[in-house]
Every structure is written in C-alpha cells, then in structure tokens.
Protein backbone atom coordinates (compact mmCIF):
# COMPACT_ATOMS: atom_id res chain seq x y z
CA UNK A 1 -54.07 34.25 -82.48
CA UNK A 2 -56.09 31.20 -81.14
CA UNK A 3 -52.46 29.58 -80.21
CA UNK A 4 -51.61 33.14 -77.79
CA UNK A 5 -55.27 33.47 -75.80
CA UNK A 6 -54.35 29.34 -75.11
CA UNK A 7 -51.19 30.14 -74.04
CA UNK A 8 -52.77 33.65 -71.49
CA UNK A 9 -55.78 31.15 -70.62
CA UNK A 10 -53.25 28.51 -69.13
CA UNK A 11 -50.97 31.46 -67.95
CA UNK A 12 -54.17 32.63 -65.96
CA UNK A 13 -54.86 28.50 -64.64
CA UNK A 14 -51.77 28.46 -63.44
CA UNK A 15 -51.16 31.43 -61.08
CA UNK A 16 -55.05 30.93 -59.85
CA UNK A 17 -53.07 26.74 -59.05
CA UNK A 18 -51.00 29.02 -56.49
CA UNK A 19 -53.28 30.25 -53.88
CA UNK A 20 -51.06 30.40 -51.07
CA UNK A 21 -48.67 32.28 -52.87
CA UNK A 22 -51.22 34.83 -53.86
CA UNK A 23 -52.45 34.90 -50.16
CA UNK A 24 -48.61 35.49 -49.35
CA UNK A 25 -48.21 38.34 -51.77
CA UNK A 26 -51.45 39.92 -50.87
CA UNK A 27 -50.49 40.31 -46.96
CA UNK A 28 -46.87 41.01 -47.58
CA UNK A 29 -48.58 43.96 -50.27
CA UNK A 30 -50.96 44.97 -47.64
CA UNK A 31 -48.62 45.09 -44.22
CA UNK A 32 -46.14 47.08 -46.68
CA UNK A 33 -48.40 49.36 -48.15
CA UNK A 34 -49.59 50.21 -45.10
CA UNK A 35 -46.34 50.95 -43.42
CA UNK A 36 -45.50 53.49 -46.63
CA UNK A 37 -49.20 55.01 -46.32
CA UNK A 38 -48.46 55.57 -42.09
CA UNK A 39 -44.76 57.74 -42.84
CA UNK A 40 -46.50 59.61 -45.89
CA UNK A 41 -49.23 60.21 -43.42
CA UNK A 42 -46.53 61.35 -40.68
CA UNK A 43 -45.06 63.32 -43.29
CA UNK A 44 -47.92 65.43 -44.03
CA UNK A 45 -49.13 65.82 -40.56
CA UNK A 46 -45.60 66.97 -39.79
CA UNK A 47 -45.79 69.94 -42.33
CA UNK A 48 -49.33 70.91 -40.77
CA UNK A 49 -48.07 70.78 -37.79
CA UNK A 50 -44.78 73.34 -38.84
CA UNK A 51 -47.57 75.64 -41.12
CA UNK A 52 -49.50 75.68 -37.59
CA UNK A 53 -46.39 76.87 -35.79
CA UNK A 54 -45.13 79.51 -37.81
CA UNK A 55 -48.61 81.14 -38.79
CA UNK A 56 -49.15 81.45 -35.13
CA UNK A 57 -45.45 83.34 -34.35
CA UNK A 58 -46.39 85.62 -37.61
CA UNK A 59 -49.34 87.51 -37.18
CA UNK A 60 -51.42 88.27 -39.82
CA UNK A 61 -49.66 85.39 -41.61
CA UNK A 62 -52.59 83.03 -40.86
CA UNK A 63 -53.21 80.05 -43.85
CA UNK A 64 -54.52 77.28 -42.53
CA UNK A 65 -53.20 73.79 -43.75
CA UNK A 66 -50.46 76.07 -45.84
CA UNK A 67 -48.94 73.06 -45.68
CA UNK A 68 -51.04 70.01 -46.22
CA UNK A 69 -50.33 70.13 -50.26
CA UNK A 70 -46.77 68.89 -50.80
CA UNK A 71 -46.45 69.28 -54.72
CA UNK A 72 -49.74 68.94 -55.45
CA UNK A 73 -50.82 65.83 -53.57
CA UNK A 74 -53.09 65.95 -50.50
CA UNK A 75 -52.52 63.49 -47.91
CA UNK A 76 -55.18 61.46 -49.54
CA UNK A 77 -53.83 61.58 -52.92
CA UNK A 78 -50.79 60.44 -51.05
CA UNK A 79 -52.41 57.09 -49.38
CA UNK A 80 -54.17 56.35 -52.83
CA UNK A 81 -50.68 56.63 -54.54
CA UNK A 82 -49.34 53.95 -52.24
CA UNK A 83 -52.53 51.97 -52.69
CA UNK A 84 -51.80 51.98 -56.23
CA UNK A 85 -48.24 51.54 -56.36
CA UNK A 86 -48.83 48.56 -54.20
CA UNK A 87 -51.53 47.08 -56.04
CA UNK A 88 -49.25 47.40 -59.70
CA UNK A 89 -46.20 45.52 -57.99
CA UNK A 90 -47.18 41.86 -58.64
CA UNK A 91 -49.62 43.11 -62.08
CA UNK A 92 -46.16 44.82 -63.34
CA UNK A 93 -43.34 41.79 -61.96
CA UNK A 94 -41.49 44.94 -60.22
CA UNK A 95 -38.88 42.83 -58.69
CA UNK A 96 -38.30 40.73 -61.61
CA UNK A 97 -39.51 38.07 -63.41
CA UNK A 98 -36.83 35.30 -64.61
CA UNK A 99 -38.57 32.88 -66.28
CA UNK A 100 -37.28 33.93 -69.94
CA UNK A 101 -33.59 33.95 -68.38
CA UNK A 102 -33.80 30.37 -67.27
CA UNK A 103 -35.16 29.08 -70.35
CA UNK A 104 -32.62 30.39 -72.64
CA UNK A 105 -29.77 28.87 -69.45
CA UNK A 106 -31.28 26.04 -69.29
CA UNK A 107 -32.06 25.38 -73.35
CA UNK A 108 -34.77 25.48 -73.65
CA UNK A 109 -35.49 28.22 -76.16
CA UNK A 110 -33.73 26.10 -78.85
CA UNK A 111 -37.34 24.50 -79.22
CA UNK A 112 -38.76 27.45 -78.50
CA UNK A 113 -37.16 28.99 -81.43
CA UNK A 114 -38.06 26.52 -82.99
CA UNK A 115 -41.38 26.14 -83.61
CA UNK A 116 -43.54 28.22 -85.57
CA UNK A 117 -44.94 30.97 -83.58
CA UNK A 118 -43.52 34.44 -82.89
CA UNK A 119 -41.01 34.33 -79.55
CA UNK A 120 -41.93 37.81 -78.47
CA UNK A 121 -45.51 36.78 -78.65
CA UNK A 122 -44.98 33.46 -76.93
CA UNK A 123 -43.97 34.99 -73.97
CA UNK A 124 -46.16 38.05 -73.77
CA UNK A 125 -49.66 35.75 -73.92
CA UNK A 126 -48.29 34.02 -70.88
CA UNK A 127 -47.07 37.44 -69.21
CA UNK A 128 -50.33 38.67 -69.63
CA UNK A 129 -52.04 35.78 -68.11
CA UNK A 130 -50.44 36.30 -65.35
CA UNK A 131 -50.62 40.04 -65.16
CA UNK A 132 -54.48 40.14 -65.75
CA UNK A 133 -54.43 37.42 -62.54
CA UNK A 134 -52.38 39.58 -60.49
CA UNK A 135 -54.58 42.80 -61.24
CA UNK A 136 -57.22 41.01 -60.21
CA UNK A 137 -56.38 38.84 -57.51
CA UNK A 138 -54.01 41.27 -55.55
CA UNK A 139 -54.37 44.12 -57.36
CA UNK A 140 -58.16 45.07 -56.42
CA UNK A 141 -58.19 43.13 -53.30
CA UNK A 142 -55.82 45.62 -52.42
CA UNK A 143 -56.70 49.03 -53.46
CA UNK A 144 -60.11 47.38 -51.60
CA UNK A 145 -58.29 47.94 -48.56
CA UNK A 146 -56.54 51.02 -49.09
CA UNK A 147 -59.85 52.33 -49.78
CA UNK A 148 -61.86 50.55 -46.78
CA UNK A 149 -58.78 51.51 -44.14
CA UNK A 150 -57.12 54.25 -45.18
CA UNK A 151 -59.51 56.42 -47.16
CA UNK A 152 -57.89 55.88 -50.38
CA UNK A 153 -60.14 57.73 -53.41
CA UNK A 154 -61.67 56.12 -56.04
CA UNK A 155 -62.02 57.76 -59.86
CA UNK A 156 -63.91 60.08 -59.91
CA UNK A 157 -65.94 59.62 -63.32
CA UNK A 158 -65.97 57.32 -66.12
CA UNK A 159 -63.10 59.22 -68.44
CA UNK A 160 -61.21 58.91 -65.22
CA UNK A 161 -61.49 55.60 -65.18
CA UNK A 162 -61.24 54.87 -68.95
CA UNK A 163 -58.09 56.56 -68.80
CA UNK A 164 -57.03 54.48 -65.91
CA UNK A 165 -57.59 51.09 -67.15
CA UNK A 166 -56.06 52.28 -70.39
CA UNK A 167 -52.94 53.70 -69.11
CA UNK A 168 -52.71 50.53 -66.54
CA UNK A 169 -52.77 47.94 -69.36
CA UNK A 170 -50.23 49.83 -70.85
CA UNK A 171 -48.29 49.50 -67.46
CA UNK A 172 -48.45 45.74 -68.01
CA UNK A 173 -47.30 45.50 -71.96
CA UNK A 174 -44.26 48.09 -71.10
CA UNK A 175 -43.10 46.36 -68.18
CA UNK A 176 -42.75 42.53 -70.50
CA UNK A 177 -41.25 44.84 -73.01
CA UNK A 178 -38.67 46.01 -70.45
CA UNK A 179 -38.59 42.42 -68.85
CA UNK A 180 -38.22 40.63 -71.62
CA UNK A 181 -34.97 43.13 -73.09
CA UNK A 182 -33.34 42.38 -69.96
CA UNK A 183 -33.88 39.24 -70.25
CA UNK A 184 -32.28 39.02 -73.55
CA UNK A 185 -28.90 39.89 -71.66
CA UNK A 186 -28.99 35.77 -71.09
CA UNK A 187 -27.67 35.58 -74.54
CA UNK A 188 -24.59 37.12 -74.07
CA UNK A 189 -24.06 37.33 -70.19
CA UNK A 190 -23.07 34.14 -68.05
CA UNK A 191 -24.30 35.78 -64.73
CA UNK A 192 -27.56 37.25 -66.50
CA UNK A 193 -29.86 36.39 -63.37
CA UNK A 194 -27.24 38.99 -61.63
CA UNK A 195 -27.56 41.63 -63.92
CA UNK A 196 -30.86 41.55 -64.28
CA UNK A 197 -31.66 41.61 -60.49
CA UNK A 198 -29.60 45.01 -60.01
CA UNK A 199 -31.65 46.87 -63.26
CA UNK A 200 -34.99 45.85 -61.56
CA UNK A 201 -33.83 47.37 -58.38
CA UNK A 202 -32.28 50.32 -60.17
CA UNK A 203 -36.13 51.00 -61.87
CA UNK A 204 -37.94 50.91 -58.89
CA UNK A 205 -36.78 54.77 -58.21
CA UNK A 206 -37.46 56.20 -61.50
CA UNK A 207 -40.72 54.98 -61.79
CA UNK A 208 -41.84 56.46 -58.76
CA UNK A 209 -42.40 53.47 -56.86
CA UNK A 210 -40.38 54.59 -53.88
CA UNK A 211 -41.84 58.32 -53.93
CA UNK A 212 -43.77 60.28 -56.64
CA UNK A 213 -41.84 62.11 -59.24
CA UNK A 214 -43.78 64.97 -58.63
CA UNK A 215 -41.99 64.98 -54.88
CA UNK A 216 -38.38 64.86 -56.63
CA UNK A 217 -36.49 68.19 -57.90
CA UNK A 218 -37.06 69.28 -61.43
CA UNK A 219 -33.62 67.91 -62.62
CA UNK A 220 -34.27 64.74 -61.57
CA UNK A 221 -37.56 64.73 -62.46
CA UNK A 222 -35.98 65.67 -66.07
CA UNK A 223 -33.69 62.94 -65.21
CA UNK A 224 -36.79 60.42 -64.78
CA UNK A 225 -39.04 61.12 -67.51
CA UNK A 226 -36.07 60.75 -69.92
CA UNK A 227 -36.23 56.93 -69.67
CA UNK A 228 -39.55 54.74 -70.06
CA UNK A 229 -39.80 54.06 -66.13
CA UNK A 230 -42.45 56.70 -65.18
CA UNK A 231 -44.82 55.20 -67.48
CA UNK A 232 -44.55 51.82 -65.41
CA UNK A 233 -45.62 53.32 -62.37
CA UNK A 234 -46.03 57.11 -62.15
CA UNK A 235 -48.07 57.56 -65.53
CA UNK A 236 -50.93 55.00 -63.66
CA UNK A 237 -50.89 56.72 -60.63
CA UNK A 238 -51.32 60.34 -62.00
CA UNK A 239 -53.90 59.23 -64.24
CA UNK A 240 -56.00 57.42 -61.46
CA UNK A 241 -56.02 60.27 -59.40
CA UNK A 242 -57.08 62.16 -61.78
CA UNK A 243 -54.31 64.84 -61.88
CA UNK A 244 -53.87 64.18 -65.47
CA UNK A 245 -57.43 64.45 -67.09
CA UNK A 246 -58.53 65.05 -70.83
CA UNK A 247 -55.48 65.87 -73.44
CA UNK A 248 -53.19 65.88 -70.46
CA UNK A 249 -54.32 62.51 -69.55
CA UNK A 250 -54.12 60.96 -73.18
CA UNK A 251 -50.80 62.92 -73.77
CA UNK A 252 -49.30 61.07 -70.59
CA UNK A 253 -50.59 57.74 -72.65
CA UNK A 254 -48.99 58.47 -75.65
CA UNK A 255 -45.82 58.68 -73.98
CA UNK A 256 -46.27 55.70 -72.58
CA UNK A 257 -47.30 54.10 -76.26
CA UNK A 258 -44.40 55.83 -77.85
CA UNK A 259 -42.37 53.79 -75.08
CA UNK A 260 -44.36 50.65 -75.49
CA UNK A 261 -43.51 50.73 -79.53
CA UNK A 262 -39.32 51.83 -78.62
CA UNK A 263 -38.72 49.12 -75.42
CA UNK A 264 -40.57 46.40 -77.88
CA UNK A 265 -38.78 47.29 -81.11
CA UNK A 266 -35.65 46.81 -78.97
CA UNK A 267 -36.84 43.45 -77.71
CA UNK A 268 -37.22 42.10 -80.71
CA UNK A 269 -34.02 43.52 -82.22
CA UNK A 270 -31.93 41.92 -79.38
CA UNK A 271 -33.85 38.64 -79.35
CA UNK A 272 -33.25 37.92 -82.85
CA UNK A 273 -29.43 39.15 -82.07
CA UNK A 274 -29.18 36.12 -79.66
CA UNK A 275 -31.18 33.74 -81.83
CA UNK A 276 -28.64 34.66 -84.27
CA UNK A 277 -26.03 33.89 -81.87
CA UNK A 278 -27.04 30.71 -80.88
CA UNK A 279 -27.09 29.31 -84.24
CA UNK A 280 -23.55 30.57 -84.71
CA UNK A 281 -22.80 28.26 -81.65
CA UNK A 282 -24.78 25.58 -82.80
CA UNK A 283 -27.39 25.67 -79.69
C-alpha cells in the first residue's frame, strides 16, 4: 500500500511542477464554461420570452415563467451544471489521457510488468494523484467562479454534499477504469492513440457533458444510461444539485459502483490478455 500513496504523492508533485499548464487549463475551462453557461442562459430566456407571448394572445391562459423549467432544471441549475461539468473535465481526463498507450508503444511496460506490484494499481495511484490535483487546482477554482459570476448554487446541506464528494470520487476511479480499457487497445492495435482519441470524443455525449441527459428524449436517454458514461458526468451533476437526494441519491451511486466493479473487471481481464500476448512475442 505504502508503494501506491508514493506513487499518488509524486503523481500530485508533479502536476503542482506544471503551473502554467494548470493556469492554461483553468482559463481555457473558465472562457469555455462561460460561453456554454451564456447560450443555456439564452436558451432559457428564449422560452420565457415565448411563455410571455403566448399567455398574453390566450386570455385566461396566464402562467408566469411557464417556461423557465426545461425538464426540471431552472436556469440556475443550468449554469451550475456547466460549472460542474467544467470543473470535472481535467479531474476526469475527458479528452484523453495517453500515458498508458505510450508506455506499452514505447516498451516500457515490459519492466513494468515486471516488477512486483499490481499494473492496474500502478497506474491508478498515479491517476489519482493527478485527479485529486486537478479537483483541486481547477476544479474548485472554477466552480469558485461559476458561483462568484454566474450565480451558480452551492449544496445545499451536508448529505448533499456527502453524496457529492462520494459520487465525484467515483467519477474519478470510473473514468481510469474506462481510460485504462482503452488503453489496453495498445496491445493489439498499431494506431491505438487513433482509436482511442475517437472513443473519448464519442463519450463526451453520453455522459452529458455536451447537454444533460435529462434534456435528451427518453430513448436516448434509455440509450445513455445503458452504458457506464452517465456516471462520469451526469450522475455528479444530478447529485450536486441535489435533484437526486436520499435513496435516489445513493441508488444513482450504486450504479455508478456497479459500473466501477464491471469497467475494472474488464481492465484487468484485457490487461492480462496483452501481458499474455507480449510474452507470446517475446516483448
């Protein structure tokens, strides 16, 4: 155990090494975030504005704001959702992480393999280095200003945000388990870096990066919530805001443990597939 908080402590050392890079991220995150927070914004005040329009050509009709709940999400719940999102991008390695991938290219997980400690475990201490220095360093800083600029909400009680720290490290540990069964595609696959670029991108809708699955139709909200992606992204969100609370709120995490236990059985399975494999070849 000692050998895996080393390897998360120097994990940690080195993305805090990279300040400029965090900077980067954080303003990139920020200028981003708030574009998506200004159309969701437009969005909203574009159905008050309709609701406005046709409860004054219906009299009798009148409901104010009929309008300014699109499934289930005020237009607050809507800015926090992109604070969120934002914040989990660098925390959850949304748009890939490759480092796995260019070991096993390059050779390097011959040694690796090696030595006596468990592969899967190698590379999740280090993952979650990093993650825990991305929650912190761009993660806060920007839900900081989502909440300071925008009006994002905050929990509202402690089981709230129990629930939310719980579900987000869960975020983290399913993401490496996704990230590192892609990357296991480098056994096999000459153009792995390829591959693995296009199922990053194809995740980002189904986790409700882009929009909220709540937004989507029921089929392909069916469609969503039949793979792990939801729990990535979505599953954090609905917890934080709180429209998940109590056994709804701990049901949403057992999905996302149930996940955690499939996507890391799968790993493991494929890893020792290509470790098998590269004996056969003699690497």
């Amino acid at each position: 155990m000692r050998l895996y908080l080393e390897l998360a402590k120097k994990s940690f050392q080195r993305q805090v090494a990279y300040r400029s890079a965090t900077i980067a991220g954080f303003a990139t995150n920020v200028f981003f975030g708030g574009l998506r927070a200004s159309i969701l914004i437009a969005v909203f005040d574009a159905q008050t504005r309709d609701a406005q329009t046709r409860d004054a050509q219906t009299p009798g009709a009148h409901m104010p704001g009929a309008l300014s709940i699109i499934a289930g999400y005020s237009v607050r719940d809507a800015v926090t959702y992109t604070g969120v999102t934002q914040a989990l991008i660098a925390m959850t390695a949304l748009w890939g992480w490759f480092d796995m991938i260019r070991s096993i290219k390059s050779g390097e997980v011959a040694s690796d393999l090696a030595k006596p400690f468990d592969y899967y475990g190698f590379w999740l201490a280090q993952d979650v280095g990093r993650g825990v220095y991305q929650l912190v360093a761009r993660g806060v800083t920007i839900m900081a200003v989502f909440v300071a600029l925008f009006g994002a909400s905050l929990p509202a009680t402690a089981e709230q945000w129990a629930l939310a720290m719980i579900s987000v490290a869960l975020a983290l540990l399913l993401s490496f388990a996704w990230r590192f069964l892609v990357s296991t595609i480098a056994f096999w696959a000459t153009d792995a870096l390829g591959i693995a670029r296009m199922l990053y991108f194809l995740m980002t809708f189904p986790s409700g990066f882009v929009v909220p699955v709540a937004f989507m139709p029921d089929w392909l909200q069916a469609l969503c919530y039949a793979t792990p992606f939801p729990s990535f992204i979505n599953t954090p969100v609905e917890v934080y805001l709180g429209r998940a609370q109590g056994a709804d709120g701990l049901g949403l995490i057992a999905v996302q443990a149930l996940w955690l236990a499939a996507l890391v059985a799968l790993g493991r399975g494929a890893a020792e597939a290509g470790r098998r494999k590269l004996t056969i070849q003699g690497g």
